[in-house]
Protein backbone atom coordinates (compact mmCIF):
# COMPACT_ATOMS: atom_id res chain seq x y z
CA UNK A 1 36.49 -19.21 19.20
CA UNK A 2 34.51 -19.81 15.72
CA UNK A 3 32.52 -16.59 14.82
CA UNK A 4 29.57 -18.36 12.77
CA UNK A 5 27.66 -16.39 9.86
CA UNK A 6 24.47 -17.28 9.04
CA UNK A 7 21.96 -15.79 6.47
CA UNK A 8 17.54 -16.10 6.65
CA UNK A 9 18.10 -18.76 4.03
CA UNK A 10 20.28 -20.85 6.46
CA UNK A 11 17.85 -20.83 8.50
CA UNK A 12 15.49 -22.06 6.45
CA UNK A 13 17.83 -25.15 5.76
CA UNK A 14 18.31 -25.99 9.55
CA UNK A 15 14.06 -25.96 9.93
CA UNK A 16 13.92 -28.11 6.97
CA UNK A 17 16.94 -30.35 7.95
CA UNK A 18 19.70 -29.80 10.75
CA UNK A 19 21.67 -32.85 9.50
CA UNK A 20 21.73 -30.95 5.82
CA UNK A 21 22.17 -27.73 7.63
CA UNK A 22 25.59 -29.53 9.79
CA UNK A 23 26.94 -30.93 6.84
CA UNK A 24 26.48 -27.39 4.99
CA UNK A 25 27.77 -25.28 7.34
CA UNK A 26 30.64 -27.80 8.92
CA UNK A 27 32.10 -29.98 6.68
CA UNK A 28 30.71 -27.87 3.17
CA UNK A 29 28.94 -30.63 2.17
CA UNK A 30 26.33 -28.88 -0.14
CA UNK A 31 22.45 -30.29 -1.04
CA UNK A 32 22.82 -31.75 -5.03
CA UNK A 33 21.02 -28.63 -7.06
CA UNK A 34 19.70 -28.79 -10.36
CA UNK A 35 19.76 -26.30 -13.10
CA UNK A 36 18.84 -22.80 -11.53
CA UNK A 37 16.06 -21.16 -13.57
CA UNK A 38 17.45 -17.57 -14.67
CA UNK A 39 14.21 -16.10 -15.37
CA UNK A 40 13.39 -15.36 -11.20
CA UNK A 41 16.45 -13.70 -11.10
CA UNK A 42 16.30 -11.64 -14.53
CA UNK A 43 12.36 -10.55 -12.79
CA UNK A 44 13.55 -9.69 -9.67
CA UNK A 45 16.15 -7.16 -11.34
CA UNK A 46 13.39 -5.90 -14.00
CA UNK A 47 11.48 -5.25 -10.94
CA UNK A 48 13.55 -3.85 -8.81
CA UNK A 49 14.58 -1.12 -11.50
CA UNK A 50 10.76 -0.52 -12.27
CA UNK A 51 10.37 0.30 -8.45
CA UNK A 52 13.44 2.78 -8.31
CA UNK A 53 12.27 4.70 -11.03
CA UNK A 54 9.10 5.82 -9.34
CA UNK A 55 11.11 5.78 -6.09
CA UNK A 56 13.30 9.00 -7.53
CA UNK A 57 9.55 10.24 -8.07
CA UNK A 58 8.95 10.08 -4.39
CA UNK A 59 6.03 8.13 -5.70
CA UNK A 60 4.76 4.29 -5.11
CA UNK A 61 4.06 2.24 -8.58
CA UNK A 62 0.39 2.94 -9.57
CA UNK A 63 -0.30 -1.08 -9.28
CA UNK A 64 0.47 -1.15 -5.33
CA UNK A 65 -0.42 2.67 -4.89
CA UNK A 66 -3.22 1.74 -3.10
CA UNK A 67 -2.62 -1.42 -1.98
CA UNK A 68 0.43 -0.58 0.29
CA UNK A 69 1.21 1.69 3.27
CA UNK A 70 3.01 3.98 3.52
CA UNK A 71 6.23 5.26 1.09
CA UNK A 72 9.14 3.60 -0.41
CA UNK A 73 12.43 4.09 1.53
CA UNK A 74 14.16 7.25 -0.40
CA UNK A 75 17.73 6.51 0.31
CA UNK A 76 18.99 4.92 -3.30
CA UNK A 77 22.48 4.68 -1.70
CA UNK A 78 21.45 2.80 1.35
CA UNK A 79 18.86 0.79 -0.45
CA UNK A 80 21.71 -0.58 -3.25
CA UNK A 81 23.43 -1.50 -0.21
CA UNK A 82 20.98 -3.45 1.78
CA UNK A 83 20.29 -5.18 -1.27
CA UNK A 84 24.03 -6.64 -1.47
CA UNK A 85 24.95 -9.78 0.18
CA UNK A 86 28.73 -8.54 0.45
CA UNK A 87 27.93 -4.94 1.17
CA UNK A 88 24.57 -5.16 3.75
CA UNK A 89 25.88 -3.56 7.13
CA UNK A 90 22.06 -5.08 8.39
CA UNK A 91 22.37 -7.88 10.85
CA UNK A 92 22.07 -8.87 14.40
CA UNK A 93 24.72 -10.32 16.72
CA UNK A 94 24.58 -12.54 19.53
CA UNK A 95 27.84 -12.19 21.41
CA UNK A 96 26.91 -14.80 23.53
CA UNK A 97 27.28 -17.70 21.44
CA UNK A 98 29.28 -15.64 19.16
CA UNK A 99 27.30 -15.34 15.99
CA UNK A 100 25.83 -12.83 13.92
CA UNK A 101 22.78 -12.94 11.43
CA UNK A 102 22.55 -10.75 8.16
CA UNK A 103 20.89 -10.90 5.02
CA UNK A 104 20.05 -8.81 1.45
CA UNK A 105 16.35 -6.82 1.24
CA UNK A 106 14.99 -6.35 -1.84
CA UNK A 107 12.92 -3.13 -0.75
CA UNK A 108 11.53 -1.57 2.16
CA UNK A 109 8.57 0.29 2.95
CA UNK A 110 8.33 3.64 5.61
CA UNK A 111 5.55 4.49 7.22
CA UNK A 112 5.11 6.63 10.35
CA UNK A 113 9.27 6.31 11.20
CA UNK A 114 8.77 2.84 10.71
CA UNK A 115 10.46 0.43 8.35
CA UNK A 116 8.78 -2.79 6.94
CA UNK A 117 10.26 -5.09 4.97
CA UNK A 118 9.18 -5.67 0.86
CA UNK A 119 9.90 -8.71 -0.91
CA UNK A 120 9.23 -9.42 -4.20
CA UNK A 121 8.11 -13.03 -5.59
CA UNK A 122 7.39 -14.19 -9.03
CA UNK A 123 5.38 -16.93 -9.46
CA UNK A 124 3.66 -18.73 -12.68
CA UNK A 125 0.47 -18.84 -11.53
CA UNK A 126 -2.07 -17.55 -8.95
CA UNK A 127 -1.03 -17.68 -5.26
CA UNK A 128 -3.11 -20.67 -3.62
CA UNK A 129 -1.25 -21.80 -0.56
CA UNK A 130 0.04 -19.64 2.71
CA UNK A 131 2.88 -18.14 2.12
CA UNK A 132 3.94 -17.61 5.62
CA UNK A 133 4.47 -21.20 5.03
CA UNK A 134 7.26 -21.01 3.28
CA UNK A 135 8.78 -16.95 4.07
CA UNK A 136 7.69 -16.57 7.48
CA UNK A 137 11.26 -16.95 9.01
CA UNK A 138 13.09 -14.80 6.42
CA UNK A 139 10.66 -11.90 7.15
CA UNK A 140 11.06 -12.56 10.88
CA UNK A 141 14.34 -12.29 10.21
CA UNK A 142 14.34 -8.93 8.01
CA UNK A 143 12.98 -7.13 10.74
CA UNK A 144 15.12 -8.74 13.62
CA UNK A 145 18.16 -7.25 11.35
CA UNK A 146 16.16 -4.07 10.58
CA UNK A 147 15.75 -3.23 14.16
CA UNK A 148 18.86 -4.71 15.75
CA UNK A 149 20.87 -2.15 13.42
CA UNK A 150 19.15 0.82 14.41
CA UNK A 151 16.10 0.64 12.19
CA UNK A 152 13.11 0.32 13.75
CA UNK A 153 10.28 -1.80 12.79
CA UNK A 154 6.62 -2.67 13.91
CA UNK A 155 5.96 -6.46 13.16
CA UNK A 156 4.81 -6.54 9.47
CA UNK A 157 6.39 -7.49 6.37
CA UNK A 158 5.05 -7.38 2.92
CA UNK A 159 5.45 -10.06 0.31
CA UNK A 160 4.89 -8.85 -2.91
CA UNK A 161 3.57 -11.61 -5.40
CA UNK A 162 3.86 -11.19 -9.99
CA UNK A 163 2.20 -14.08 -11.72
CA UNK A 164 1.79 -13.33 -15.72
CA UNK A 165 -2.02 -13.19 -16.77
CA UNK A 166 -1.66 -13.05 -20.65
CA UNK A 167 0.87 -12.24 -23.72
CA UNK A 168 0.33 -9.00 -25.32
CA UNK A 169 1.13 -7.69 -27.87
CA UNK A 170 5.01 -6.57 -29.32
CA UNK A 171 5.74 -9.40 -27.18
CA UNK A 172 4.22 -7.27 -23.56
CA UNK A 173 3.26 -9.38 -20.67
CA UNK A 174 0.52 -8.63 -18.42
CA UNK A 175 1.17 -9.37 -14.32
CA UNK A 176 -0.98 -9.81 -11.79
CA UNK A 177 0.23 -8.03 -8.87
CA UNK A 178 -0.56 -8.92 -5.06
CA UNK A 179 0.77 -7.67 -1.68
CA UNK A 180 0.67 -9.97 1.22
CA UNK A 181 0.82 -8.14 4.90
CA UNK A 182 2.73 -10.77 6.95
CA UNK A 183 2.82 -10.07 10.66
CA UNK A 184 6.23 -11.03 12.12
CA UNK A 185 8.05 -11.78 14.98
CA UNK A 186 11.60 -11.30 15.55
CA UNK A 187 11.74 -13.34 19.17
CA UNK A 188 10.96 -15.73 17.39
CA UNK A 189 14.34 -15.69 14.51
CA UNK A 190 16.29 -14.95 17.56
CA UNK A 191 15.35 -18.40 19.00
CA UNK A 192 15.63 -20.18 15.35
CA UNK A 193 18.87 -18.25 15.23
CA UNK A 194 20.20 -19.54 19.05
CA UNK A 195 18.86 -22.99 18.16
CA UNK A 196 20.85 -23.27 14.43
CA UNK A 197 24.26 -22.37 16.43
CA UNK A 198 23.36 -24.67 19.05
CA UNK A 199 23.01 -27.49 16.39
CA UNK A 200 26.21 -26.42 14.90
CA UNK A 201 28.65 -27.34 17.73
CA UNK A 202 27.09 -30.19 18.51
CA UNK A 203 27.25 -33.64 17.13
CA UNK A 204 25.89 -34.62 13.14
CA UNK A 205 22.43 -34.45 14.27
CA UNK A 206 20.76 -38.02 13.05
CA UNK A 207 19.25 -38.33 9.50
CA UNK A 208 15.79 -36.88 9.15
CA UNK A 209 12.79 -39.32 7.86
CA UNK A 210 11.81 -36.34 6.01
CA UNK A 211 14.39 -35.37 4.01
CA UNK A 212 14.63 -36.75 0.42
CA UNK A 213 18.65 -35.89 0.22
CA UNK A 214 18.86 -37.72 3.70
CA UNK A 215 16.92 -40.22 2.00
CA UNK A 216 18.87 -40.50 -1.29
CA UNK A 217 22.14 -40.68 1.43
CA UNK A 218 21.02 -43.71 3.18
CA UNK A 219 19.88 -45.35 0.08
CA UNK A 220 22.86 -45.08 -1.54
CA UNK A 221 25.52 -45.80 1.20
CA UNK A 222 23.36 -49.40 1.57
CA UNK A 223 23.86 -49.92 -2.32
CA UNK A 224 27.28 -50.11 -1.99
């Protein structure tokens, strides 16, 4: 019997479009992508070094010191781990439709025996819409992982947003930085989770009136 892998991010791709999802994960038939800015990336290391420093200090960052509970998780070892797509032992298997779910954390917060999730964004500008819009599954999905490997968790996540205010000087750039407490629900992955598989061994699901790449598809098979 296929064992079938999935990550938060596929997820996210079967809620946006099971066809896209199908032809991803069954016939590796990939959504066209663009040139991937390398700045996000290059921030999300910066950041992620910045953190560890004061996490050796047994200490939180003086911008979120107040603004998040809690300490950051101590174990560097561990951490570097979870952080790993091809090292993470996080994830949560379903046995009965043979499946398991993992995924890479950037950070994690304890507080109480309690672990909760930290993800860091970078933005270009000021935060305006929800974000659980757009990140509520993959924190739903962070805990579900958290707790199903033996970590427990208690239904919050943290999304933690940099947008750059001004240029300083010797080339310095100012950030605004912003937590956002996300309550989270990991019944709710675990259905997303069962329902992705399910669409998986079924039939191509039909072309969604949503999708621009399902879009672009059916425009250009009736071109020719």
């Amino acid at each position: 019997m296929k064992v079938f892998k999935l990550s938060p991010s596929a997820l996210n791709l079967f809620l946006d479009c099971p066809r896209c999802f199908w032809l991803e994960r069954n016939k590796d038939i990939k959504r066209p992508r663009g040139i991937f800015p390398s700045l996000p990336g290059g921030m999300d290391l910066v950041i992620k070094k910045y953190f560890d420093r004061y996490r050796v200090k047994k200490e939180m960052p003086p911008e979120v010191k107040d603004k998040l509970p809690g300490k950051l998780f101590s174990d560097m070892g561990t951490l570097e781990k979870w952080r790993s797509w091809s090292q993470t032992n996080l994830m949560y298997e379903d046995n009965i439709i043979n499946a398991t779910l993992s995924g890479a954390l950037d950070d994690c917060i304890m507080e109480g025996g309690f672990y909760i999730p930290l993800d860091y964004k970078t933005r270009g500008s000021k935060l305006i819409e929800d974000p659980r819009k757009y990140y509520q599954t993959q924190l739903d999905c962070y805990c579900l992982i958290l707790d199903s490997s033996g970590f427990k968790t208690k239904g919050i996540a943290y999304l933690l947003y940099f947008w750059p205010l001004e240029v300083l000087e010797n080339g310095m750039v100012q950030f605004n930085v912003e937590p956002i407490r996300i309550e989270t629900n990991i019944e709710s992955a675990k259905k997303i989770f069962r329902d992705a598989i399910t669409c998986l061994v079924k039939e191509i699901p039909n072309a969604s009136s949503s999708c621009e790449y399902c879009k672009l598809a059916e425009k250009r098979k009736n071109e020719f």
